[in-house]
N, C-alpha and C. Protein backbone atom coordinates (compact mmCIF):
# COMPACT_ATOMS: atom_id res chain seq x y z
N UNK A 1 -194.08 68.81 -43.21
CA UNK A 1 -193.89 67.45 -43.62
C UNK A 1 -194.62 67.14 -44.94
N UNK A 2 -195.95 67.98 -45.19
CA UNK A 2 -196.48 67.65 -46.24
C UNK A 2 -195.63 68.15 -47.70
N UNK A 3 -195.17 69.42 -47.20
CA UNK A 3 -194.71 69.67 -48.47
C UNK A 3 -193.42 69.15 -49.09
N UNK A 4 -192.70 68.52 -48.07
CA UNK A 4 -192.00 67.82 -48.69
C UNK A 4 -191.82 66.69 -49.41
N UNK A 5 -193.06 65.81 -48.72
CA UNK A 5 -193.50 64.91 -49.51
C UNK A 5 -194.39 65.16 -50.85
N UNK A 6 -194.50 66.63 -50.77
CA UNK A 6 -194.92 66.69 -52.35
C UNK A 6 -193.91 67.28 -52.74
N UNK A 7 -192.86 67.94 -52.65
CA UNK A 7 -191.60 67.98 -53.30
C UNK A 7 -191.24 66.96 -53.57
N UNK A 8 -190.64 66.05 -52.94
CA UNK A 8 -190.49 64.59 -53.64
C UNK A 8 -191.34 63.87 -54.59
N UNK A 9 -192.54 63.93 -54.52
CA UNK A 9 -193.46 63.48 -55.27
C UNK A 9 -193.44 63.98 -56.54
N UNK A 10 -193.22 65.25 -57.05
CA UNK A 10 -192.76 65.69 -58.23
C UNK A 10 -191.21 65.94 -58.44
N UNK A 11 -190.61 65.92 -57.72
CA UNK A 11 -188.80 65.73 -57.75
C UNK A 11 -188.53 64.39 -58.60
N UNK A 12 -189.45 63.51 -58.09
CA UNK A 12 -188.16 61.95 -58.05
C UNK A 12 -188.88 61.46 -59.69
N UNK A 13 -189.97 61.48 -60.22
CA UNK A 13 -190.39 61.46 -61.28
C UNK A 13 -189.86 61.95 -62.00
N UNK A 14 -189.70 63.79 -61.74
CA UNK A 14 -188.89 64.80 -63.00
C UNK A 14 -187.47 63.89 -62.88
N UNK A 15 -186.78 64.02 -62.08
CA UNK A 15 -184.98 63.76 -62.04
C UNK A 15 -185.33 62.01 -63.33
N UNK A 16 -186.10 61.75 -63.34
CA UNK A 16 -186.41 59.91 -63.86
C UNK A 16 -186.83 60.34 -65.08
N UNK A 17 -187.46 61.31 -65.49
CA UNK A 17 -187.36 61.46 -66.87
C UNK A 17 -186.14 61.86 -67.67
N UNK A 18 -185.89 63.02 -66.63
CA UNK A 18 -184.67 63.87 -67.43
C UNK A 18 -183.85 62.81 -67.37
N UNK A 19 -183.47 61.74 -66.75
CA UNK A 19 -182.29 60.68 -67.21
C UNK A 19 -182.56 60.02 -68.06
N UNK A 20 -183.79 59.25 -68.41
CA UNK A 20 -184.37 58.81 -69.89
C UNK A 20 -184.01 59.67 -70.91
N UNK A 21 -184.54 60.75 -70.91
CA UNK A 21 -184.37 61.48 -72.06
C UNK A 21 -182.87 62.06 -72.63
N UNK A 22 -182.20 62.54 -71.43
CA UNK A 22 -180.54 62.62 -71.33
C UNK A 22 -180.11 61.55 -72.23
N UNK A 23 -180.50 59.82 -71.74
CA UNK A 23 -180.30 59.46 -72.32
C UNK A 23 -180.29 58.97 -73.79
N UNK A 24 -181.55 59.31 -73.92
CA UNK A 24 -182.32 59.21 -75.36
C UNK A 24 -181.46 59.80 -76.51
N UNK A 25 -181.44 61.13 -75.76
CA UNK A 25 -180.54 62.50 -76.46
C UNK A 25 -179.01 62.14 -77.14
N UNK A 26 -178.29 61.64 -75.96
CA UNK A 26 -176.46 61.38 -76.42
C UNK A 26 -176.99 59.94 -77.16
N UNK A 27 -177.71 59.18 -76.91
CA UNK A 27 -177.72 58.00 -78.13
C UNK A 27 -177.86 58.32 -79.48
N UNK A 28 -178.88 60.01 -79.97
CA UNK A 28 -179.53 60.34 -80.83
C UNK A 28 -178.28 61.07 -81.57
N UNK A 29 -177.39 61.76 -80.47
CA UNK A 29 -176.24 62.70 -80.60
C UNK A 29 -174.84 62.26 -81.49
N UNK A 30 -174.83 60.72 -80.56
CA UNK A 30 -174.12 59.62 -81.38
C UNK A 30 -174.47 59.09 -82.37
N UNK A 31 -175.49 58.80 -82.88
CA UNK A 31 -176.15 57.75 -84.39
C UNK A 31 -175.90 59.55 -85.06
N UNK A 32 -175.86 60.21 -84.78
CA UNK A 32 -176.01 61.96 -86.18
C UNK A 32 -174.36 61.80 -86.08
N UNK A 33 -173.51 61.47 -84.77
CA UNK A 33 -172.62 62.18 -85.86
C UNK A 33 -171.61 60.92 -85.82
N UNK A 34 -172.00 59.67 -86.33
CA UNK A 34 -171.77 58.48 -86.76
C UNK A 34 -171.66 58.66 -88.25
N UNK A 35 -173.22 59.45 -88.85
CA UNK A 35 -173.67 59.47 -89.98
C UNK A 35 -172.69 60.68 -90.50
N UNK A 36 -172.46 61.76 -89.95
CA UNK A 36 -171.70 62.48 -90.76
C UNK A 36 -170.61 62.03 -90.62
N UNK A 37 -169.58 61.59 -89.57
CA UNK A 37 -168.53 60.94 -89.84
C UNK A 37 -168.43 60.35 -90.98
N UNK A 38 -169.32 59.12 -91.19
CA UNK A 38 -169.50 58.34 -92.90
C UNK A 38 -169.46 59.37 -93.53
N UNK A 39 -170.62 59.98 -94.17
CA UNK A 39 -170.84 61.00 -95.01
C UNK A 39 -169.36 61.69 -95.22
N UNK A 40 -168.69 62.43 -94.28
CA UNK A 40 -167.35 63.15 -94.09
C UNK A 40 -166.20 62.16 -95.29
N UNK A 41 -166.22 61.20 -94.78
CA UNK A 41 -165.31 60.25 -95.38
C UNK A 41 -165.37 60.18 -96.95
N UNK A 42 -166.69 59.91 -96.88
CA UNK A 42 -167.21 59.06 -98.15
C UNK A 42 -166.99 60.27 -99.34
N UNK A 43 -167.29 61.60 -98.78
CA UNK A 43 -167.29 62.66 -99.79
C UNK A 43 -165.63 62.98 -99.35
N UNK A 44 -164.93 62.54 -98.74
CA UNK A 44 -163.38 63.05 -98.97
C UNK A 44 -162.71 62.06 -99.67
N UNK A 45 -162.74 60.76 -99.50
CA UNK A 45 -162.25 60.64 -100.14
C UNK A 45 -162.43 59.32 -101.29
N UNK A 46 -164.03 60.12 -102.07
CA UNK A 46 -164.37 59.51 -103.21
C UNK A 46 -163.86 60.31 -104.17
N UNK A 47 -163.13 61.48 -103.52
CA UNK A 47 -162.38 62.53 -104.89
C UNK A 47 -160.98 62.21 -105.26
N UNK A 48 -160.34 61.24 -104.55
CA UNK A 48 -158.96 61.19 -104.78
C UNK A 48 -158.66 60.28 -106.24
N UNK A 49 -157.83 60.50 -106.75
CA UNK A 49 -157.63 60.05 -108.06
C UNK A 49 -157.57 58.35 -108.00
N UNK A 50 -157.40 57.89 -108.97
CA UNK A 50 -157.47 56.25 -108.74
C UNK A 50 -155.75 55.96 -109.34
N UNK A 51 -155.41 55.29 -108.36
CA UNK A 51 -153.94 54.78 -108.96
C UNK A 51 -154.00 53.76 -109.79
């Protein structure tokens, strides 16, 4: 009985970070490739000729 309650005791903390940080991550994942999307654009098509 004890050890499960220290399995849980370090289980339910770890699983509570790794979802913070998971989350942290795809927010960080999204704003980078937001920026190259722009970037992508901006250098394709600042080369096209001007009508």
């Amino acid at each position: 009985m004890y050890s499960t309650m220290a399995g849980l005791v370090i289980a339910i903390p770890c699983l509570l970070a790794s979802g913070l940080l998971n989350g942290l991550l795809d927010g960080l994942q999204n704003e980078f490739t937001r920026i190259i999307n722009h970037l992508n654009y901006k250098f394709t098509f600042n080369e096209l000729p001007h009508a």
